[in-house]
PDB file of N, CA and C in Angstrom:
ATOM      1  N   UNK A   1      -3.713 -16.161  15.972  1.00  0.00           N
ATOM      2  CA  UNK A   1      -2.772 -15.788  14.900  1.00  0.00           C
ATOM      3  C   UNK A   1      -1.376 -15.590  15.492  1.00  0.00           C
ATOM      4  N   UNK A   2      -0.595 -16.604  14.581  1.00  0.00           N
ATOM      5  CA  UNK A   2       0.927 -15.984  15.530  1.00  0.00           C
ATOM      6  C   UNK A   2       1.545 -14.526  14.649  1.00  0.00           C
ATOM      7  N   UNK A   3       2.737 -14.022  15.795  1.00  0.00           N
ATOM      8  CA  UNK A   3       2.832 -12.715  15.673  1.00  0.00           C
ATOM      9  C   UNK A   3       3.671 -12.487  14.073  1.00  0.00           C
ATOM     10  N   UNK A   4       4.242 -13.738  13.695  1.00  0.00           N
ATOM     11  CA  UNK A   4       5.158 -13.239  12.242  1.00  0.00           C
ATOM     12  C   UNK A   4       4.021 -13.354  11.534  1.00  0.00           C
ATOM     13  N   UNK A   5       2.800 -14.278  11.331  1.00  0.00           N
ATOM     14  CA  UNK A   5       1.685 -13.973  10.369  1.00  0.00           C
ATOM     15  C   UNK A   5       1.214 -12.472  10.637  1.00  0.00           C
ATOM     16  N   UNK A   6       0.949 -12.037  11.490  1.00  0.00           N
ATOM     17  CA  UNK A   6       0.460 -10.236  11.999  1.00  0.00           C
ATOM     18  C   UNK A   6       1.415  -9.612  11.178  1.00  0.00           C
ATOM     19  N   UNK A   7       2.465 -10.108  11.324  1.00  0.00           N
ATOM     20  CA  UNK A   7       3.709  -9.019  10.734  1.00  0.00           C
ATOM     21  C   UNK A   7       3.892  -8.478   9.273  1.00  0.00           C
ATOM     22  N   UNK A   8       3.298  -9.735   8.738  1.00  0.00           N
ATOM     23  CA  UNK A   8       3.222 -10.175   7.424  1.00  0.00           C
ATOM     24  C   UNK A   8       2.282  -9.671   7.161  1.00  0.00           C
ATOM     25  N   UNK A   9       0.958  -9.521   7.789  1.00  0.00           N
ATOM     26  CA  UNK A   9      -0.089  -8.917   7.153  1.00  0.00           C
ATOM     27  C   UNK A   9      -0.041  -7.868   7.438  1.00  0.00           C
ATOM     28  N   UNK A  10       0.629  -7.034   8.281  1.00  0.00           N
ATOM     29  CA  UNK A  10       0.652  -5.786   7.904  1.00  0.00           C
ATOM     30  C   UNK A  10       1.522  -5.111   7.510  1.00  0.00           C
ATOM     31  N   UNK A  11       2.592  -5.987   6.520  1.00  0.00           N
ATOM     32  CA  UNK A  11       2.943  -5.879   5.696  1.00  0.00           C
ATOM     33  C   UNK A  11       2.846  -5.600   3.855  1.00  0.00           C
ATOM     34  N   UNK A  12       2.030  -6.789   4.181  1.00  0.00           N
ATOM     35  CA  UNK A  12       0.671  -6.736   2.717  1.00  0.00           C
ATOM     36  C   UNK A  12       0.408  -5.624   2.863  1.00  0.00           C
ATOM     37  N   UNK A  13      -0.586  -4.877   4.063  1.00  0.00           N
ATOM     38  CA  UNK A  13      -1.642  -4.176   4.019  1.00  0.00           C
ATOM     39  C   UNK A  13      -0.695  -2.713   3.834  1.00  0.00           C
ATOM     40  N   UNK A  14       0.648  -2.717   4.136  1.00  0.00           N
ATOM     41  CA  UNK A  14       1.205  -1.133   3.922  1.00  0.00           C
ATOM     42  C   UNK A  14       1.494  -1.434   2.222  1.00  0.00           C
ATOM     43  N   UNK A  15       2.329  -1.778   2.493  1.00  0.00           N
ATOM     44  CA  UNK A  15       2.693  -2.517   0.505  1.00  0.00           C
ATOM     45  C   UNK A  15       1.386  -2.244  -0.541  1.00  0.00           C
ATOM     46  N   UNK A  16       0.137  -2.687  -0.175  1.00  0.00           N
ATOM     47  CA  UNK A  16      -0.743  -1.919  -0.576  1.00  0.00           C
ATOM     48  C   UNK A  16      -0.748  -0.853  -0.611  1.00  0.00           C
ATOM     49  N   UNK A  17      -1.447  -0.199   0.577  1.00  0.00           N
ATOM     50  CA  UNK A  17      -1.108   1.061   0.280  1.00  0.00           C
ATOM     51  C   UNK A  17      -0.969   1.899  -0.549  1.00  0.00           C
ATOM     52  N   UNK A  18       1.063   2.003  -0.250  1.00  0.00           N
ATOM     53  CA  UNK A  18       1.948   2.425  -0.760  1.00  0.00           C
ATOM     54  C   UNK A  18       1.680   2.337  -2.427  1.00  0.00           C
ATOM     55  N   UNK A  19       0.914   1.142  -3.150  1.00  0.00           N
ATOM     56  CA  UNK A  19       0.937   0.950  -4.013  1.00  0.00           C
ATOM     57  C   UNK A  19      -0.337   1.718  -4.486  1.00  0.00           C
ATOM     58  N   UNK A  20      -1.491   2.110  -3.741  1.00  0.00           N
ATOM     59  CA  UNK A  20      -2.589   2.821  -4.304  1.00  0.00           C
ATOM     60  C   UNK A  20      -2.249   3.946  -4.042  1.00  0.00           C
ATOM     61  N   UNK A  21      -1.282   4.496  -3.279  1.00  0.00           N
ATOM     62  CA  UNK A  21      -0.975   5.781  -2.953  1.00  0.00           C
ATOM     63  C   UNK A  21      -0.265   6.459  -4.191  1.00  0.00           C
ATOM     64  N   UNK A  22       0.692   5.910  -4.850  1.00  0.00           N
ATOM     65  CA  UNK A  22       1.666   5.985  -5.982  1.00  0.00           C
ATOM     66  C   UNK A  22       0.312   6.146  -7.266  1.00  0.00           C
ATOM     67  N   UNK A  23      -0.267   4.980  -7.315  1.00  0.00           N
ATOM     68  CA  UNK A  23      -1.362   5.191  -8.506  1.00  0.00           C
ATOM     69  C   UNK A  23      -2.104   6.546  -8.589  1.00  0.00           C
ATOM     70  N   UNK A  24      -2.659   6.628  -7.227  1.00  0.00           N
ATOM     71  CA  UNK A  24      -3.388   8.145  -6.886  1.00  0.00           C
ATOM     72  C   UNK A  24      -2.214   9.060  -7.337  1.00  0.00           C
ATOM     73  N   UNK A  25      -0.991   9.591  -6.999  1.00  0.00           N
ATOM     74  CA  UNK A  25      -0.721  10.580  -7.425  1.00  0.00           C
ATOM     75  C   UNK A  25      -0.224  10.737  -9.140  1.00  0.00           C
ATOM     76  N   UNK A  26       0.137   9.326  -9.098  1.00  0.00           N
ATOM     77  CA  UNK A  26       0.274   8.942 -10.722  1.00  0.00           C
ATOM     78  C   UNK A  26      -1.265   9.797 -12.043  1.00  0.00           C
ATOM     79  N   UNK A  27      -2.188   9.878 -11.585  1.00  0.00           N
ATOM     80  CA  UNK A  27      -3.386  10.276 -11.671  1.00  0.00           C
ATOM     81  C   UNK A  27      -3.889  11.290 -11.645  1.00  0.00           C
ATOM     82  N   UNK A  28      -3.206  12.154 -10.271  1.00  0.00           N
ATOM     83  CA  UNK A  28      -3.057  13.457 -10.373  1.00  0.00           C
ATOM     84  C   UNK A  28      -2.347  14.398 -10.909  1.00  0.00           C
ATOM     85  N   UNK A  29      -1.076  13.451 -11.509  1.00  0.00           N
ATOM     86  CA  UNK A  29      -0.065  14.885 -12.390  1.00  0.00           C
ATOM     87  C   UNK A  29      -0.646  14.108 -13.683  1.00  0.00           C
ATOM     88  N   UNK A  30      -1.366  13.223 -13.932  1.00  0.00           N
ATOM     89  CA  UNK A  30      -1.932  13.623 -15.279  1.00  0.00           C
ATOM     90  C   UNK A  30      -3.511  14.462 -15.710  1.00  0.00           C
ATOM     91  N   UNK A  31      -3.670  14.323 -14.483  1.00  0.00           N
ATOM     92  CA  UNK A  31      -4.772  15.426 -14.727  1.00  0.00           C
ATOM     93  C   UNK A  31      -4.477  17.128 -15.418  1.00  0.00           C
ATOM     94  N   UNK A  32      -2.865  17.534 -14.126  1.00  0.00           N
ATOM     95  CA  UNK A  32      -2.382  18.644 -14.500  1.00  0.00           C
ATOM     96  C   UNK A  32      -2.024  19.333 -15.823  1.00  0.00           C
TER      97      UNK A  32
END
């Protein structure tokens, strides 16, 4: 694997994240 594909995928993989992280708390102030 070259290193800008690596870069890229762990890129995806924070971007994710970031994006289930936001949902989760999105979730939790409507619980409140």
């Amino acid at each position: 694997m070259k290193k800008k594909d690596l870069q890229q995928n762990w890129a995806w993989v924070l971007t994710g994240s970031g994006h289930f992280f936001n949902e989760t708390i999105d979730l939790i102030n409507d619980l409140e």
